[in-house]
C-alpha atoms as a PDB file:
ATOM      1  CA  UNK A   1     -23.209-103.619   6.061  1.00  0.00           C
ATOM      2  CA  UNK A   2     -19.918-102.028   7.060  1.00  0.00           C
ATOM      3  CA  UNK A   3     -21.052 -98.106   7.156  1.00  0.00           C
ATOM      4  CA  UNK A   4     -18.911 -97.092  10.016  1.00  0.00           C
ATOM      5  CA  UNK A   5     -15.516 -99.251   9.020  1.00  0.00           C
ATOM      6  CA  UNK A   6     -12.874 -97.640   6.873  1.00  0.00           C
ATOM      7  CA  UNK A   7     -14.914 -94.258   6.132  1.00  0.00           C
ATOM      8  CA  UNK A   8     -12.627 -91.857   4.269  1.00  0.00           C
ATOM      9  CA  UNK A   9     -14.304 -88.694   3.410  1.00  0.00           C
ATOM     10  CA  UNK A  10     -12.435 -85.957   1.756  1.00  0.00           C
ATOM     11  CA  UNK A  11     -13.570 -82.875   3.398  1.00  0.00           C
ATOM     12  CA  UNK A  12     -10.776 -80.656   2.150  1.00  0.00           C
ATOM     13  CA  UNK A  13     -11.970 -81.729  -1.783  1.00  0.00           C
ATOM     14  CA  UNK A  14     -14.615 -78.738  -1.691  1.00  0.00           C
ATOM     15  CA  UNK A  15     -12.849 -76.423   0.750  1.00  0.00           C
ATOM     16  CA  UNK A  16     -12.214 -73.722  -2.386  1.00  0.00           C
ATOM     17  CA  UNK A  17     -16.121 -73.895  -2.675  1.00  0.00           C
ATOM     18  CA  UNK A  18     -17.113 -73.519   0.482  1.00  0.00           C
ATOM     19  CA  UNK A  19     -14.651 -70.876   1.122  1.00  0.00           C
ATOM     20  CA  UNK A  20     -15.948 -68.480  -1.847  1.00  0.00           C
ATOM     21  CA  UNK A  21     -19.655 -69.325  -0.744  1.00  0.00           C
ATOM     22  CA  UNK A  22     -18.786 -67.968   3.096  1.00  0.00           C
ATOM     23  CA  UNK A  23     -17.109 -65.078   1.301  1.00  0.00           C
ATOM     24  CA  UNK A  24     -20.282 -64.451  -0.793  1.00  0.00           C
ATOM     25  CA  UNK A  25     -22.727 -64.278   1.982  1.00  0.00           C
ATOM     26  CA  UNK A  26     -21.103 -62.239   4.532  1.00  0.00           C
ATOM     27  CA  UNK A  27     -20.395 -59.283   1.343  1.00  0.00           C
ATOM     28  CA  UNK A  28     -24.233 -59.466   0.736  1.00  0.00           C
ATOM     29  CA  UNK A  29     -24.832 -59.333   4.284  1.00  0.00           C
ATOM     30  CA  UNK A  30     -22.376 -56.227   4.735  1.00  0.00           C
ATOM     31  CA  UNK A  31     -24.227 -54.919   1.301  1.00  0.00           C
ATOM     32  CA  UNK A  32     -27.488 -55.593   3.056  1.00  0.00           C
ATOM     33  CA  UNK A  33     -26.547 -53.802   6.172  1.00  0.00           C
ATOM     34  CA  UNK A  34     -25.094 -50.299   4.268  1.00  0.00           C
ATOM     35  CA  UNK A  35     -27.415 -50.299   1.579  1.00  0.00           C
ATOM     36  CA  UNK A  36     -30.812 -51.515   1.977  1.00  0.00           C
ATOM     37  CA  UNK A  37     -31.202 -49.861   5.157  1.00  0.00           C
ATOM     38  CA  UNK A  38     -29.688 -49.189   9.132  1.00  0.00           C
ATOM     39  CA  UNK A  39     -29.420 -51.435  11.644  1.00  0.00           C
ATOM     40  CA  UNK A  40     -32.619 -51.077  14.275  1.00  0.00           C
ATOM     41  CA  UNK A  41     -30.498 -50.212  17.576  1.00  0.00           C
ATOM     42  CA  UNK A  42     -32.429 -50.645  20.190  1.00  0.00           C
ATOM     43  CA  UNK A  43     -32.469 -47.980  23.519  1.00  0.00           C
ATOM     44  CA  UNK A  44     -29.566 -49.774  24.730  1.00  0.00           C
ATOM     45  CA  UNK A  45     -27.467 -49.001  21.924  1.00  0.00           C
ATOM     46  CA  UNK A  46     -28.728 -45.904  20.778  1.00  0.00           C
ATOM     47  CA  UNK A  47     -29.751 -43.709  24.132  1.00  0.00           C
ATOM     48  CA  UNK A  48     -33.131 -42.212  24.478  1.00  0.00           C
ATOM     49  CA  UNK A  49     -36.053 -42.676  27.184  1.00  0.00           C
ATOM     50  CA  UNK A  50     -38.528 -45.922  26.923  1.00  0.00           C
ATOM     51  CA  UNK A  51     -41.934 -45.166  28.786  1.00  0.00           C
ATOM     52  CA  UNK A  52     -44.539 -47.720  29.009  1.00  0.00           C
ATOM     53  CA  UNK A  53     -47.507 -46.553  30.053  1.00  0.00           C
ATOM     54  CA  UNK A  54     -51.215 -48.298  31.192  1.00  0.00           C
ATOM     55  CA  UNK A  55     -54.456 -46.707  30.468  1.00  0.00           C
ATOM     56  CA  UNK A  56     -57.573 -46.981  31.747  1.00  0.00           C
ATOM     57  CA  UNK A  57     -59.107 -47.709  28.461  1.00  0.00           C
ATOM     58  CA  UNK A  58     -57.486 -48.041  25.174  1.00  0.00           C
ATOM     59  CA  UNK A  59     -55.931 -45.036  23.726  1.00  0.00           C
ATOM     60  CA  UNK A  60     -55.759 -44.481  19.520  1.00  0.00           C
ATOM     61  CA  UNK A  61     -52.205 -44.920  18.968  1.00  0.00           C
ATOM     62  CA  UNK A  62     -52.358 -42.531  16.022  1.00  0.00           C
ATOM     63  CA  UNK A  63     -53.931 -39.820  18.279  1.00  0.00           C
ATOM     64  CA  UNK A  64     -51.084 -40.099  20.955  1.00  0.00           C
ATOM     65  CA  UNK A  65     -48.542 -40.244  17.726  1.00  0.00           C
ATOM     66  CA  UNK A  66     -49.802 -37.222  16.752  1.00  0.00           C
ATOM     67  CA  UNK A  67     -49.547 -35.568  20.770  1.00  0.00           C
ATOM     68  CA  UNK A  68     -46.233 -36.707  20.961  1.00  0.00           C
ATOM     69  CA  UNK A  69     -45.207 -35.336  17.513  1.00  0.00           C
ATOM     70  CA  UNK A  70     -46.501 -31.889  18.443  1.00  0.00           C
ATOM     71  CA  UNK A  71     -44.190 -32.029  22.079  1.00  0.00           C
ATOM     72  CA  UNK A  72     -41.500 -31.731  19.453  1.00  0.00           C
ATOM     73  CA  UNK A  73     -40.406 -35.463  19.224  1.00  0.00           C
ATOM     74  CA  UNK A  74     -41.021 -36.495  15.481  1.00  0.00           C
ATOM     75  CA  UNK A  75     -38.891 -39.727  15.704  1.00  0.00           C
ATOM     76  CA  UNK A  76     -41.024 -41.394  18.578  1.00  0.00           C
ATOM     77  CA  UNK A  77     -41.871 -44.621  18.601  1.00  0.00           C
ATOM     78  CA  UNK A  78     -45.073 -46.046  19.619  1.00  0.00           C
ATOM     79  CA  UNK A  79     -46.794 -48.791  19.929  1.00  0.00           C
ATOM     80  CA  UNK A  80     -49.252 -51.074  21.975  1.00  0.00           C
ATOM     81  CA  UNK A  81     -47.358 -53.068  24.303  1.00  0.00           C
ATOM     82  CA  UNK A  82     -48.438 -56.199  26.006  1.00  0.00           C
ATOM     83  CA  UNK A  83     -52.195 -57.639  26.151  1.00  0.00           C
ATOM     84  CA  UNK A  84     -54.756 -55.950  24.376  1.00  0.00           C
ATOM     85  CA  UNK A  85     -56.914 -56.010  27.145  1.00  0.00           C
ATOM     86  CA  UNK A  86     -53.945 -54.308  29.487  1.00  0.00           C
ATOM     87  CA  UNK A  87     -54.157 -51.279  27.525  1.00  0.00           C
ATOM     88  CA  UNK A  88     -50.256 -50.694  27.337  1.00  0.00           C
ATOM     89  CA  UNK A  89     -47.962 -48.294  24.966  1.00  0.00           C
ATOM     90  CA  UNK A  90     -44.407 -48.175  24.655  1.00  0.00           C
ATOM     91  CA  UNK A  91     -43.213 -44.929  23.415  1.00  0.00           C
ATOM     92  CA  UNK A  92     -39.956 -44.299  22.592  1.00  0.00           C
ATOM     93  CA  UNK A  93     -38.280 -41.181  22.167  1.00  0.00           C
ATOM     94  CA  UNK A  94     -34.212 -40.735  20.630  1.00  0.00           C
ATOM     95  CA  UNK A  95     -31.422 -39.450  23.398  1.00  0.00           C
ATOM     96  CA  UNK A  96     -32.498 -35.178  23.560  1.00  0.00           C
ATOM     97  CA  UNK A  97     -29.138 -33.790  22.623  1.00  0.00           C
ATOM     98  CA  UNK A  98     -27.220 -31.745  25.683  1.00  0.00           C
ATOM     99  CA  UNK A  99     -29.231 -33.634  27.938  1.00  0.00           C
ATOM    100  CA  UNK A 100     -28.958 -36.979  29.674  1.00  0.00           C
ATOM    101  CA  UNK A 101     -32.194 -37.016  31.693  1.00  0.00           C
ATOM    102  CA  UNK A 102     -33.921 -37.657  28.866  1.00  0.00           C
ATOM    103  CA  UNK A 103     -37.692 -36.571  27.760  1.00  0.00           C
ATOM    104  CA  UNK A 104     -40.051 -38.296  29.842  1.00  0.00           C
ATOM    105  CA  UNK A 105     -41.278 -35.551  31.841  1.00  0.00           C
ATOM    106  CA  UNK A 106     -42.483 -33.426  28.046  1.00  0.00           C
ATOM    107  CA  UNK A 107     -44.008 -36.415  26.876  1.00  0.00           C
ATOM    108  CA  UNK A 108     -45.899 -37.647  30.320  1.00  0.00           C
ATOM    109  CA  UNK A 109     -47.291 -33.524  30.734  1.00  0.00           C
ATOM    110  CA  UNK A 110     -48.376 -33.760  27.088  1.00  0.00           C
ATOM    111  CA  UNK A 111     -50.210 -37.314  27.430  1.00  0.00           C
ATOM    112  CA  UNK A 112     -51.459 -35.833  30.632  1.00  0.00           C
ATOM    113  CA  UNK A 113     -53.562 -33.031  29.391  1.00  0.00           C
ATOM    114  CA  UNK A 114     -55.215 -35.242  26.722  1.00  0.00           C
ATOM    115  CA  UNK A 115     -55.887 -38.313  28.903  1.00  0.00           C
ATOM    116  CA  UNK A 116     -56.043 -36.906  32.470  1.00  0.00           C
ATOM    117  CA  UNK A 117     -57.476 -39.437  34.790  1.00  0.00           C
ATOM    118  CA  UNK A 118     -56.978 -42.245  32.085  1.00  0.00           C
ATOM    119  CA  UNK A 119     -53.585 -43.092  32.878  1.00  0.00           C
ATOM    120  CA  UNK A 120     -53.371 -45.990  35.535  1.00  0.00           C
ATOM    121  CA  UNK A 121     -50.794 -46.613  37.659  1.00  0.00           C
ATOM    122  CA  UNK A 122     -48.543 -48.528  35.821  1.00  0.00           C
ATOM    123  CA  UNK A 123     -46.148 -46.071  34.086  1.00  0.00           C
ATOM    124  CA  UNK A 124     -42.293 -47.666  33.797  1.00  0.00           C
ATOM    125  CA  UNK A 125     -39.707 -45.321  32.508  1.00  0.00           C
ATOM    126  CA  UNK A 126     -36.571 -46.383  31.108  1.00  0.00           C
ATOM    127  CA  UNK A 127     -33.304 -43.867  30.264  1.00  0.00           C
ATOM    128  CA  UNK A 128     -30.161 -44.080  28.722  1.00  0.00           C
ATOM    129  CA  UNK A 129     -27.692 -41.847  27.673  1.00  0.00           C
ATOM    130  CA  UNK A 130     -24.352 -41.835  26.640  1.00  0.00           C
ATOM    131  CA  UNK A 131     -22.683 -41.738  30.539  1.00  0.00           C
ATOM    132  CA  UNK A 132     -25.376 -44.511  31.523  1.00  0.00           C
ATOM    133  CA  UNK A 133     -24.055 -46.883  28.676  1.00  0.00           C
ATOM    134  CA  UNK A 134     -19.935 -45.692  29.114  1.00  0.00           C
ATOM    135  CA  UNK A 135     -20.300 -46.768  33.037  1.00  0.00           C
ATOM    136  CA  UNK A 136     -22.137 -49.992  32.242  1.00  0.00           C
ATOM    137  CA  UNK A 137     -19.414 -51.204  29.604  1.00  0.00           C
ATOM    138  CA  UNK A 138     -17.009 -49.655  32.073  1.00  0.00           C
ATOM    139  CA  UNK A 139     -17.796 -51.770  34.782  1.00  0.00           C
ATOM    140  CA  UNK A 140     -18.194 -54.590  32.815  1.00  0.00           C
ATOM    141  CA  UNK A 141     -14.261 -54.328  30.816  1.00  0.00           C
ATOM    142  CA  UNK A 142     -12.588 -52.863  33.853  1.00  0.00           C
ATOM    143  CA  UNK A 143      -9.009 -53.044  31.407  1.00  0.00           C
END
């Protein structure tokens, strides 16, 4: 059996081919992208304020959807985070505009008159704004 003596295969035969079919799935994925719906940037990429937050006992995420919608954030995010016996929600909120601190402080008063008390200790609050993510690409592309 001589398998690996004289082998001559003709790669560049099929190169047309496999030329068009590269072409045809990176236009569908561009189609894809613009047309069937937007990318889902996460806070790194599109600013805003991350809080994850630990209760006591586990909260209805449609009840603190609706207590976050009425702070005035609409476009929040939430969702249970972690183990389900950790009690955990992420909520995330888009970048407030004219303001790079963010909107943890509205959403953590409004959460705190509902579920005084329930909240434990664990709260983790993440921010970034447009200056946060200019100094990080900044410092990492000095040129």
């Amino acid at each position: 059996m001589d398998i690996l003596r004289n082998t001559n295969f003709d790669f560049m035969k099929y190169r047309k081919f496999w030329l068009a079919l590269s072409f045809v799935v990176m236009a569908a994925g561009i189609v894809a992208v613009f047309f069937l719906g937007r990318l889902n940037m996460g806070l790194d990429f599109a600013g805003g304020t991350q809080l994850t937050l630990k209760f006591a006992q586990a909260p209805d995420v449609q009840e603190l959807r609706g207590l976050v919608e009425n702070a005035g954030f609409r476009e929040a995010q939430i969702q249970r985070f972690g183990a389900a016996e950790d009690h955990e929600v992420m909520i995330r909120t888009p970048l407030v505009e004219g303001s790079e601190e963010g909107s943890a402080a509205p959403v953590l008063a409004t959460l705190a008159g509902r579920y005084s008390g329930a909240l434990a200790a664990g709260t983790d609050l993440n921010r970034v704004g447009a200056a946060t993510i200019a100094g990080l690409l900044a410092a990492a592309d000095p040129d």
